[in-house]
PDB file of N, CA and C in Angstrom:
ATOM      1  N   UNK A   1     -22.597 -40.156  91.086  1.00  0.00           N
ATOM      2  CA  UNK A   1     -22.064 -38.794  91.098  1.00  0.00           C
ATOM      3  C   UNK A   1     -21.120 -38.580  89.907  1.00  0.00           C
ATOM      4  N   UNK A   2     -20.280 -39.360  90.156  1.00  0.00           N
ATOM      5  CA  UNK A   2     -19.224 -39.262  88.120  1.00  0.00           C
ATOM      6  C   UNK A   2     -20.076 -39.253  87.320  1.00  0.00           C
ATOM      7  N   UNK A   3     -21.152 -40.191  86.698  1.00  0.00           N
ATOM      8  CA  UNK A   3     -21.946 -40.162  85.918  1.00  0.00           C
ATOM      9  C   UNK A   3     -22.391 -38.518  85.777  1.00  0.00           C
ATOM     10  N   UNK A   4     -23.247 -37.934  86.611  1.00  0.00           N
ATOM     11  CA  UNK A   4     -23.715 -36.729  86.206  1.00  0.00           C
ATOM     12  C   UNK A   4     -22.204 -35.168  85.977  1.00  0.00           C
ATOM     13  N   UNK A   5     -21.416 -35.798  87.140  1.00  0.00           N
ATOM     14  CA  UNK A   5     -20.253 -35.207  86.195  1.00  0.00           C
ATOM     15  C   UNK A   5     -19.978 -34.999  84.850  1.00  0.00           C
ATOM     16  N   UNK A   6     -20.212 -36.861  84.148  1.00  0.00           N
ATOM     17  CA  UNK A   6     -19.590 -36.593  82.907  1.00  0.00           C
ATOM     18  C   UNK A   6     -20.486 -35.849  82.005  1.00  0.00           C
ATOM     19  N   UNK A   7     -22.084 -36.330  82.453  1.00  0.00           N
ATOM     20  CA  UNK A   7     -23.210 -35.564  81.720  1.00  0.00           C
ATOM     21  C   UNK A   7     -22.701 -33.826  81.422  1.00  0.00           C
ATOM     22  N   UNK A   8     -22.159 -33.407  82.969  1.00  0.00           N
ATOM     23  CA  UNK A   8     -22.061 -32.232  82.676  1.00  0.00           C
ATOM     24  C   UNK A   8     -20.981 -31.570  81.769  1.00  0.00           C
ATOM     25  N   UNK A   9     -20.025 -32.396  81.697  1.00  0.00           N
ATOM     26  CA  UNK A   9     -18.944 -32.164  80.801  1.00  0.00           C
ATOM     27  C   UNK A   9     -19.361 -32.622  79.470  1.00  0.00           C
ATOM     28  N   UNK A  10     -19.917 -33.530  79.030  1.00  0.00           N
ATOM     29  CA  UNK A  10     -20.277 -33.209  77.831  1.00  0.00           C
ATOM     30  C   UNK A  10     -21.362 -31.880  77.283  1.00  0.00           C
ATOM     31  N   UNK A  11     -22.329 -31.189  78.357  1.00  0.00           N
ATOM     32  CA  UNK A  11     -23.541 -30.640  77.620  1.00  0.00           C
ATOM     33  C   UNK A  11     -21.946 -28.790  77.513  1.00  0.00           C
ATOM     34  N   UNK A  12     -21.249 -29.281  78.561  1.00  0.00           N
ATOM     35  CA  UNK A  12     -20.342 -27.572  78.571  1.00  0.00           C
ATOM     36  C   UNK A  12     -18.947 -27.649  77.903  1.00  0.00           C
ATOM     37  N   UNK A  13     -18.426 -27.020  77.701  1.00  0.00           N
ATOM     38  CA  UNK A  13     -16.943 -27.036  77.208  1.00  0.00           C
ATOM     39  C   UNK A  13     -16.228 -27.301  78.699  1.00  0.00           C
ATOM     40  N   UNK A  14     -15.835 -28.577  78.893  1.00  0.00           N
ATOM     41  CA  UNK A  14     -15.265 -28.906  79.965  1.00  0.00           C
ATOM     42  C   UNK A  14     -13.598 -28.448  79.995  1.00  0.00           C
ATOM     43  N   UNK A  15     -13.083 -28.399  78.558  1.00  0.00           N
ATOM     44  CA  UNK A  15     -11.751 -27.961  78.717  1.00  0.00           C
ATOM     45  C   UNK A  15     -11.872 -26.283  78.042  1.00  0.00           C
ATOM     46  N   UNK A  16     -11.635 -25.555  79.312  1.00  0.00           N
ATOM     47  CA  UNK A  16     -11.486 -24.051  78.975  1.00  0.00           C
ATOM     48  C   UNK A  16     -10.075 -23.776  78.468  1.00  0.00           C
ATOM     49  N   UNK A  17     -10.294 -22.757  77.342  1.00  0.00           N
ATOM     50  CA  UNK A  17      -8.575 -22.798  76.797  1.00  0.00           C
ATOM     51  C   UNK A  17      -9.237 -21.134  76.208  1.00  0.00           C
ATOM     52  N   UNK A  18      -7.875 -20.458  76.402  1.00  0.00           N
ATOM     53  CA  UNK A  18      -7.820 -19.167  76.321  1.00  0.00           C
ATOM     54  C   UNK A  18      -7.157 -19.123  74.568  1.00  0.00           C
ATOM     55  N   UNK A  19      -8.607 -18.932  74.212  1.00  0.00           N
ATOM     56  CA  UNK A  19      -8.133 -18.878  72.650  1.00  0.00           C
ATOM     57  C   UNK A  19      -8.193 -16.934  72.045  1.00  0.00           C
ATOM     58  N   UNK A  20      -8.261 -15.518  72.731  1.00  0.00           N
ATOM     59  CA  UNK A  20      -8.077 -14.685  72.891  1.00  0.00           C
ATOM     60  C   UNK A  20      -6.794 -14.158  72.041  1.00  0.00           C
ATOM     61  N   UNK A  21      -6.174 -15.535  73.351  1.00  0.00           N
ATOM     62  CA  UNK A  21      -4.395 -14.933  72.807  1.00  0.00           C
ATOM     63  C   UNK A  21      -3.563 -15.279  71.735  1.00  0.00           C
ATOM     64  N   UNK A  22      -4.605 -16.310  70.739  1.00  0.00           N
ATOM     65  CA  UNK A  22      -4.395 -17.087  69.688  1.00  0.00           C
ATOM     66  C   UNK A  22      -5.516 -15.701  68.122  1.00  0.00           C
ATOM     67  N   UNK A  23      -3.716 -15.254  67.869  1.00  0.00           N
ATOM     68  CA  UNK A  23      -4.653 -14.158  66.490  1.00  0.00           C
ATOM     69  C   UNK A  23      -4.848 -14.588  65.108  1.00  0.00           C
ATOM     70  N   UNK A  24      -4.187 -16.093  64.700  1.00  0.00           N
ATOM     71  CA  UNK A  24      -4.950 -16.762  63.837  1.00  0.00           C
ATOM     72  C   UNK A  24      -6.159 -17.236  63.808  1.00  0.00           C
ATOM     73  N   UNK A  25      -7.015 -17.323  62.781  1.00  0.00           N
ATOM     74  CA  UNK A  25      -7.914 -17.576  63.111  1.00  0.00           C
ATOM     75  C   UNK A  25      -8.312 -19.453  62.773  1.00  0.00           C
ATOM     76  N   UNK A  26      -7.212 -19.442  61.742  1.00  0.00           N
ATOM     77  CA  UNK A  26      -7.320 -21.180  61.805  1.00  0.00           C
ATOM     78  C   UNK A  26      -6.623 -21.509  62.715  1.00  0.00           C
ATOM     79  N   UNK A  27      -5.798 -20.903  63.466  1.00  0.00           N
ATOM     80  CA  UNK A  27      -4.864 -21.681  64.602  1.00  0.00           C
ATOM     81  C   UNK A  27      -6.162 -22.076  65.644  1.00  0.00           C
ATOM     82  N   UNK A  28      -6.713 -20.880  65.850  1.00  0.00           N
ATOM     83  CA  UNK A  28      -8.065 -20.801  66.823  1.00  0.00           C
ATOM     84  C   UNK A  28      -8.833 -22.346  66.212  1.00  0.00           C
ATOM     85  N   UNK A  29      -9.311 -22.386  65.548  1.00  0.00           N
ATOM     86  CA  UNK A  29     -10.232 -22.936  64.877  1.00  0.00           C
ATOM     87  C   UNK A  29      -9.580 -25.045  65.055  1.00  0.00           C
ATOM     88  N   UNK A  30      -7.980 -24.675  64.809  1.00  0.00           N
ATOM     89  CA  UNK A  30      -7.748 -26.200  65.529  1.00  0.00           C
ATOM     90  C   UNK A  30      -7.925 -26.543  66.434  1.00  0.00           C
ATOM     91  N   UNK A  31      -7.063 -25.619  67.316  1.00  0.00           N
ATOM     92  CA  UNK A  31      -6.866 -25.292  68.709  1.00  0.00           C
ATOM     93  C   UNK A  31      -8.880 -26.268  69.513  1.00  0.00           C
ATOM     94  N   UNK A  32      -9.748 -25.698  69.064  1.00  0.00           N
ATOM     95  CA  UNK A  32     -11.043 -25.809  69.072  1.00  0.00           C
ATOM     96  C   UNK A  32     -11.050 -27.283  68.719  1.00  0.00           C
ATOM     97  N   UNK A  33     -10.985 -27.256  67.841  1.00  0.00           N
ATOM     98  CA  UNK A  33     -11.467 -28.939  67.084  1.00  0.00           C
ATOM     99  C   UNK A  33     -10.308 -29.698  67.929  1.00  0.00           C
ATOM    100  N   UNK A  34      -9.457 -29.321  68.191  1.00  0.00           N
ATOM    101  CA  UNK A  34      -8.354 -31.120  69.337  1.00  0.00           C
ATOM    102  C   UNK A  34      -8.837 -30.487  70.802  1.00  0.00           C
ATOM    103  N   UNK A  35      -8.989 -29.399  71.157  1.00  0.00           N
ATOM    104  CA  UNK A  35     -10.033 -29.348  72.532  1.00  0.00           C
ATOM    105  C   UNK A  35     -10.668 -30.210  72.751  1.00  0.00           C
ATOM    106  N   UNK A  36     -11.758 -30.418  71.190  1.00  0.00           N
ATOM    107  CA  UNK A  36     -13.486 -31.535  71.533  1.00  0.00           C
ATOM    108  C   UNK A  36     -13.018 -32.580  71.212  1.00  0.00           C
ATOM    109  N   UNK A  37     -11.923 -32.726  70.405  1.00  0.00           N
ATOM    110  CA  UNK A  37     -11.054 -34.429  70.146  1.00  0.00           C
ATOM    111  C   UNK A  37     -11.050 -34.655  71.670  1.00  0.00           C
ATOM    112  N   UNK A  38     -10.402 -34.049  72.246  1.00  0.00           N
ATOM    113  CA  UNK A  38      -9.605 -34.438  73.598  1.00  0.00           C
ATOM    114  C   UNK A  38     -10.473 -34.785  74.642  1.00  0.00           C
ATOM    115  N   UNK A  39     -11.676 -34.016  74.668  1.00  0.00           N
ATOM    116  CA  UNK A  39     -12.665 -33.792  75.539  1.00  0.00           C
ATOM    117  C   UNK A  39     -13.499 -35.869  75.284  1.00  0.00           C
ATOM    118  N   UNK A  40     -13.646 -35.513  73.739  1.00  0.00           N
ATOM    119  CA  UNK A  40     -14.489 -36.878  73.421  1.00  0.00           C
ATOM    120  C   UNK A  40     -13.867 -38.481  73.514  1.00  0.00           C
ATOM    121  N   UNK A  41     -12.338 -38.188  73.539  1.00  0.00           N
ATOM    122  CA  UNK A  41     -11.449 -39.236  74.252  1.00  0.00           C
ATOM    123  C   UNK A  41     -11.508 -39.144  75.312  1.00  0.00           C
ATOM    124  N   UNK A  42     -11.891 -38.240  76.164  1.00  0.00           N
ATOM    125  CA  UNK A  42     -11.703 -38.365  77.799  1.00  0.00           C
ATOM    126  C   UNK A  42     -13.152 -39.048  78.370  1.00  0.00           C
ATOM    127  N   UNK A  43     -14.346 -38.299  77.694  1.00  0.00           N
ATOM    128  CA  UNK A  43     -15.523 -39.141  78.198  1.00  0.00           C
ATOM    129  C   UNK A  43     -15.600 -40.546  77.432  1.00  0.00           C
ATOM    130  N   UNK A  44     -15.356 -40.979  76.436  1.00  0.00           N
ATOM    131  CA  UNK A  44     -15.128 -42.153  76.035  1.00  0.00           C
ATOM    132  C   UNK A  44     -14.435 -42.954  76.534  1.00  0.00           C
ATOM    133  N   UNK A  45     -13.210 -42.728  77.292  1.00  0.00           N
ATOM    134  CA  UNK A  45     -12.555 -43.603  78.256  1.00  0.00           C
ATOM    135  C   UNK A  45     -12.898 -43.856  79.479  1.00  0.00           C
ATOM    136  N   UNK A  46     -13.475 -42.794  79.612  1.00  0.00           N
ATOM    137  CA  UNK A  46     -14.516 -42.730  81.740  1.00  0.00           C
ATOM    138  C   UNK A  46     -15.403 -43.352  81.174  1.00  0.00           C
ATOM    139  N   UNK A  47     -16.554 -43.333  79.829  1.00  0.00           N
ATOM    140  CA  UNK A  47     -17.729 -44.449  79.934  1.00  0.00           C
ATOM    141  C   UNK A  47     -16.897 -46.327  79.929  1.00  0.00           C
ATOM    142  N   UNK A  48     -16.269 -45.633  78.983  1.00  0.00           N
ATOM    143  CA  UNK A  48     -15.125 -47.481  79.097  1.00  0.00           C
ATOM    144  C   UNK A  48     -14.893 -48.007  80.344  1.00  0.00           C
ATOM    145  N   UNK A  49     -14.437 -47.497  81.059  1.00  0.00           N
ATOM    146  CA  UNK A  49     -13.949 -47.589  82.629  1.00  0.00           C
ATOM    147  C   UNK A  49     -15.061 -47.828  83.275  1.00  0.00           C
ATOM    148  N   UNK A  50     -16.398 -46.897  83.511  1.00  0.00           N
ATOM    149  CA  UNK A  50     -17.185 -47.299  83.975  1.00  0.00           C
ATOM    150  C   UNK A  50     -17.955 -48.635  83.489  1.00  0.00           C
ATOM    151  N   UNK A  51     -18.503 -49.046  82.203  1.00  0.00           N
ATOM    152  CA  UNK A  51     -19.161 -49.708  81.678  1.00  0.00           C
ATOM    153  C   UNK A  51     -18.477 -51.310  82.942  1.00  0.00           C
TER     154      UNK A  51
END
């Protein structure tokens, strides 16, 4: 069951972040890129854990 969890968090944006209220557009644009940092450290540590 975790397993297809994590499947699903990788194919979706698992961390939703209200980038709306962000009117830069490179702020947006980091904001984005350490989201999928964060996201790809989190399933990288659950496959670690699991393995």
């Amino acid at each position: 069951m975790l397993k297809e969890r994590i499947e699903k968090l990788k194919e979706t944006n698992g961390f939703k972040f209200d980038l709306d209220k962000i009117k830069n557009f490179e702020t947006k644009c980091e904001v984005d890129n350490r989201m999928q940092d964060i996201k790809n450290e989190y399933i990288g540590f659950i496959e670690k854990t699991l393995s």
